[in-house]
C-alpha atoms as a PDB file:
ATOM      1  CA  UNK A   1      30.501  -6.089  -4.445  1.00  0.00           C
ATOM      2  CA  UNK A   2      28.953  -3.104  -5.820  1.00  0.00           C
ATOM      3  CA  UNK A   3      25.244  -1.694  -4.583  1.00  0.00           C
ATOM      4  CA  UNK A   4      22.921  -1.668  -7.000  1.00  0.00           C
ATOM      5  CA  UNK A   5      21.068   1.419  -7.830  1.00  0.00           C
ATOM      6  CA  UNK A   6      18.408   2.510  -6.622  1.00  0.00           C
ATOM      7  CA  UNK A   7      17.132   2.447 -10.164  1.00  0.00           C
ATOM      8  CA  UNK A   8      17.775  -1.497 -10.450  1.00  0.00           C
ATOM      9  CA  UNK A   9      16.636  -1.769  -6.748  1.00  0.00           C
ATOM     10  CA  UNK A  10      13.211  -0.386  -7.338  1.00  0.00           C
ATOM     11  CA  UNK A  11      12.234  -2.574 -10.733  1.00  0.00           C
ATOM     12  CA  UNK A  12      13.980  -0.006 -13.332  1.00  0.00           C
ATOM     13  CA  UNK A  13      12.009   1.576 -15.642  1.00  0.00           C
ATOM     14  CA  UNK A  14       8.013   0.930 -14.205  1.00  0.00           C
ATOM     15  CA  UNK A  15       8.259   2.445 -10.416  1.00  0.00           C
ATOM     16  CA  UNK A  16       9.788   5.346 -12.415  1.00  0.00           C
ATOM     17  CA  UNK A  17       6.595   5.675 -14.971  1.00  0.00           C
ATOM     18  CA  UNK A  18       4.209   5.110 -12.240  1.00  0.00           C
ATOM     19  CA  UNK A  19       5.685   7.482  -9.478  1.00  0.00           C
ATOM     20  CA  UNK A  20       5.407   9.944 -12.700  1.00  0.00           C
ATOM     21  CA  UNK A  21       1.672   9.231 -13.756  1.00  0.00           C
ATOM     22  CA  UNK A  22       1.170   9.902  -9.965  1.00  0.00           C
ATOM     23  CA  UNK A  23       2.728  13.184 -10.041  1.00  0.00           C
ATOM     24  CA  UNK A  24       0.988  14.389 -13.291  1.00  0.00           C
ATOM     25  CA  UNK A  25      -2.248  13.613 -12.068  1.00  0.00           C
ATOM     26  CA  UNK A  26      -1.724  16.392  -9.728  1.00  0.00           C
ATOM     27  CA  UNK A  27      -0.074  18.366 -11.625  1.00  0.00           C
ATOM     28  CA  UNK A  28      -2.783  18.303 -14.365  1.00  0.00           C
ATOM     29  CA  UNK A  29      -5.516  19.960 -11.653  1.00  0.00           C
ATOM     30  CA  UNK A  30      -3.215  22.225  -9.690  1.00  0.00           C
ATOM     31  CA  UNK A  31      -3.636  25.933 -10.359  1.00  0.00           C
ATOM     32  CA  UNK A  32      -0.688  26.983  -9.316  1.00  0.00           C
ATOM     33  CA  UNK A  33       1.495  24.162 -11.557  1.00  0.00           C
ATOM     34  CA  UNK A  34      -0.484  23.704 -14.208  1.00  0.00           C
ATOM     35  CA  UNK A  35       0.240  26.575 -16.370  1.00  0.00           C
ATOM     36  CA  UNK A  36       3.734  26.685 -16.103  1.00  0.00           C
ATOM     37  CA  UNK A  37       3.132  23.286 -18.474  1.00  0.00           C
ATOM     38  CA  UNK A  38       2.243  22.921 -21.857  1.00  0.00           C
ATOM     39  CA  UNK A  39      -1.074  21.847 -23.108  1.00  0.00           C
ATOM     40  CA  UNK A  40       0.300  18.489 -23.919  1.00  0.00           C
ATOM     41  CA  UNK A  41       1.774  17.058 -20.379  1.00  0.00           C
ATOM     42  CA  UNK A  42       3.434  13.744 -22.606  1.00  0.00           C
ATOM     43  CA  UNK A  43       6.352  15.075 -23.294  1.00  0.00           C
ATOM     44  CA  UNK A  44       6.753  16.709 -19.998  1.00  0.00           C
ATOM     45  CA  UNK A  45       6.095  13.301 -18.389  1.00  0.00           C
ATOM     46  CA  UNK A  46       8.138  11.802 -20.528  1.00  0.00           C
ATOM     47  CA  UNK A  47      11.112  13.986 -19.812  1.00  0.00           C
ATOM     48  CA  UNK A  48      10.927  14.267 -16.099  1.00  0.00           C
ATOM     49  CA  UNK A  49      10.372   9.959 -16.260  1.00  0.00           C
ATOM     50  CA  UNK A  50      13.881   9.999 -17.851  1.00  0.00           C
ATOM     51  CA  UNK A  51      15.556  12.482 -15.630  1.00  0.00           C
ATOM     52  CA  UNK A  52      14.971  10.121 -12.797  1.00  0.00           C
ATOM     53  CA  UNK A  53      15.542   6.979 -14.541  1.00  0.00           C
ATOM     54  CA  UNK A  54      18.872   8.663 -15.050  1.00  0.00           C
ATOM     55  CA  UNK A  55      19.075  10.537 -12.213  1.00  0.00           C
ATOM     56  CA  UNK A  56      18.913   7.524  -9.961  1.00  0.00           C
ATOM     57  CA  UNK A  57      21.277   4.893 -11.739  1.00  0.00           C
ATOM     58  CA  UNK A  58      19.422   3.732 -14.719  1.00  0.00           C
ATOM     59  CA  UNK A  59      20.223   4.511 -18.646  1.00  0.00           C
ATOM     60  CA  UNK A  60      21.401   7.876 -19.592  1.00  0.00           C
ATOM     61  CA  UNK A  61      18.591   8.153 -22.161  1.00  0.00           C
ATOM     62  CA  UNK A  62      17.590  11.929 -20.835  1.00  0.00           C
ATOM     63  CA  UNK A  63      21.391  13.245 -21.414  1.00  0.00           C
ATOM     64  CA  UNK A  64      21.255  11.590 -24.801  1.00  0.00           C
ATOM     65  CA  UNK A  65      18.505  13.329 -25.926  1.00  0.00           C
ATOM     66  CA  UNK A  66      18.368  16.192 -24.124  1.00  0.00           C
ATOM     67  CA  UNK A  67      22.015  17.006 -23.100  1.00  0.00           C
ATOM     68  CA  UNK A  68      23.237  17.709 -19.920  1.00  0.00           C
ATOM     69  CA  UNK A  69      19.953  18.576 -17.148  1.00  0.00           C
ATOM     70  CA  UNK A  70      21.036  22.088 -16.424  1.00  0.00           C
ATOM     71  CA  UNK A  71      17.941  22.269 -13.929  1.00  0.00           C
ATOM     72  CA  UNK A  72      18.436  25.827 -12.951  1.00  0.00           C
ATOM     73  CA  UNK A  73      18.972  26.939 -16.967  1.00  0.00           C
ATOM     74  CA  UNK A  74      15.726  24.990 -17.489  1.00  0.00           C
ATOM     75  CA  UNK A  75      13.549  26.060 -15.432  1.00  0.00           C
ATOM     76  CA  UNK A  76      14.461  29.717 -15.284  1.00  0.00           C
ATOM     77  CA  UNK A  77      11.889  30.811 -17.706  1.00  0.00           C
ATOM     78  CA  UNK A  78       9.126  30.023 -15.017  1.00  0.00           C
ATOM     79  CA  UNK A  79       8.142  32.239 -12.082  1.00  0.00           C
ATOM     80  CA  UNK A  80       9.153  29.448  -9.038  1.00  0.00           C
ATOM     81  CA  UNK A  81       7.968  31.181  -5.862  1.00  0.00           C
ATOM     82  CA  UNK A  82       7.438  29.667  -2.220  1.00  0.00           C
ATOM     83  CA  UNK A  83       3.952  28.771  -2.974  1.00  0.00           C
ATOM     84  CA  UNK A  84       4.912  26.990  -6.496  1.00  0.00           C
ATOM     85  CA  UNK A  85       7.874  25.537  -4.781  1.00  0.00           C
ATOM     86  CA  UNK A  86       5.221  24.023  -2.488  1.00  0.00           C
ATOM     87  CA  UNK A  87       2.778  23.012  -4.439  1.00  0.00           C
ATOM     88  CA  UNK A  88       5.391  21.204  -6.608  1.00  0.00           C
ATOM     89  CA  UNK A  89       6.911  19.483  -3.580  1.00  0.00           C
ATOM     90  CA  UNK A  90       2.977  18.366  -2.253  1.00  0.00           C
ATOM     91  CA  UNK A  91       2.398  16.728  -5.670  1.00  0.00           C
ATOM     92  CA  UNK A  92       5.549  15.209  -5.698  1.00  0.00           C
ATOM     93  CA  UNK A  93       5.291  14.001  -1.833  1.00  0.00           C
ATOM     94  CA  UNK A  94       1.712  12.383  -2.787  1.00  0.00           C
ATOM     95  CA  UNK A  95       3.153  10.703  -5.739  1.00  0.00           C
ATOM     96  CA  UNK A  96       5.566   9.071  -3.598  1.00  0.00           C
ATOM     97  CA  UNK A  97       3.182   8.380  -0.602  1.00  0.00           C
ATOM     98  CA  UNK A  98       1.088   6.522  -3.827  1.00  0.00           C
ATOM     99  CA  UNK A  99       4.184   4.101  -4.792  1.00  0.00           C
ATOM    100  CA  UNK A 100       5.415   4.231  -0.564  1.00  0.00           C
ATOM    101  CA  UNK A 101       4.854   0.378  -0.419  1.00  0.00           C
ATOM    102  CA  UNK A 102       7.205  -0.406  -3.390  1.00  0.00           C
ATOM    103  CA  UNK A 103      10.270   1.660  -1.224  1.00  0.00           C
ATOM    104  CA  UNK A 104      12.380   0.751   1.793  1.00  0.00           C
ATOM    105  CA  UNK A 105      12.458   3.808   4.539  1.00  0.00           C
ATOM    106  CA  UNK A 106      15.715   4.250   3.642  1.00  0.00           C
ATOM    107  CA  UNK A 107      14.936   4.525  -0.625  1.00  0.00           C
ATOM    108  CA  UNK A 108      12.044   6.839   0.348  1.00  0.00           C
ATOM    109  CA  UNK A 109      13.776   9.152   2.351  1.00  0.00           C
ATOM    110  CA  UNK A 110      16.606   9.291  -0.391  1.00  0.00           C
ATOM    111  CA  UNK A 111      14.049  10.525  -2.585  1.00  0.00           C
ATOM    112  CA  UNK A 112      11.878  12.845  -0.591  1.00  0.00           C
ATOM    113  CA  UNK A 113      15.491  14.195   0.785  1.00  0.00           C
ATOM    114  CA  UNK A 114      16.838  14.460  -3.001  1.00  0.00           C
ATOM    115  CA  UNK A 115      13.036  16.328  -4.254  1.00  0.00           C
ATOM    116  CA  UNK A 116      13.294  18.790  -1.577  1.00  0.00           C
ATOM    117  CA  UNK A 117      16.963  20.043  -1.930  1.00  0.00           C
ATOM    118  CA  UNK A 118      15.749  20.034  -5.898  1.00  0.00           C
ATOM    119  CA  UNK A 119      12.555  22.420  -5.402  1.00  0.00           C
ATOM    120  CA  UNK A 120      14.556  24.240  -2.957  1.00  0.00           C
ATOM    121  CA  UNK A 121      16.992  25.062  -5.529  1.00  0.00           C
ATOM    122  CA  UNK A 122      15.255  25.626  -8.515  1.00  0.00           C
ATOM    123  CA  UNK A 123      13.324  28.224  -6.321  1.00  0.00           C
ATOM    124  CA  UNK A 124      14.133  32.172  -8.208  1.00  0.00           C
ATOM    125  CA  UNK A 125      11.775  33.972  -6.898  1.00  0.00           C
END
């Protein structure tokens, strides 16, 4: 019997949206983040909501549209130091800690493992 993802195990497509809404509403007041986004976040939210639905087992709607991640390639352009690197990984941890209820340990320490190797590499500075 095959797992299911962790995509299918958390509800699909709504834990992803909300975990994202929770992470832009951060994002949207934090000096240090905020203007390495556009004006606009919808788009933004929009693509980092399909990166993870893809990321973690659901449809491959982000490589359709947007080709393969290239994270690195992506985010080059944008000054990542420690202290953005942390910031990112605080908003990201709080988003989580808002949607902890909906994981098992074991799902939530997948994904605060898997967002820390992430900001750890995209780190260029």
């Amino acid at each position: 019997m095959v797992e299911a993802s962790l995509f299918e195990q958390v509800g699909g497509d709504a834990f992803f949206v909300q975990l994202v809404d929770a992470f832009y509403e951060v994002v949207a007041k934090d000096e240090t983040l905020r203007p390495m986004y556009p004006d606009d976040l919808a788009e933004s939210r929009r693509h980092l909501t399909l990166f993870l639905i893809q990321y973690w087992g659901g449809p491959a709607t982000y490589q359709e549209e947007r080709g393969h991640p290239r994270l690195r390639m992506r985010h080059a352009p944008f000054r990542i130091t420690k202290s953005a690197r942390d910031a990112w990984l605080s908003a990201m941890n709080g988003a989580l800690a808002s949607v902890r209820t909906q994981l098992s340990d074991e799902q939530f320490n997948e994904m605060t493992s898997y967002f820390e190797m992430a900001a750890g590499q995209l780190r260029n500075v």
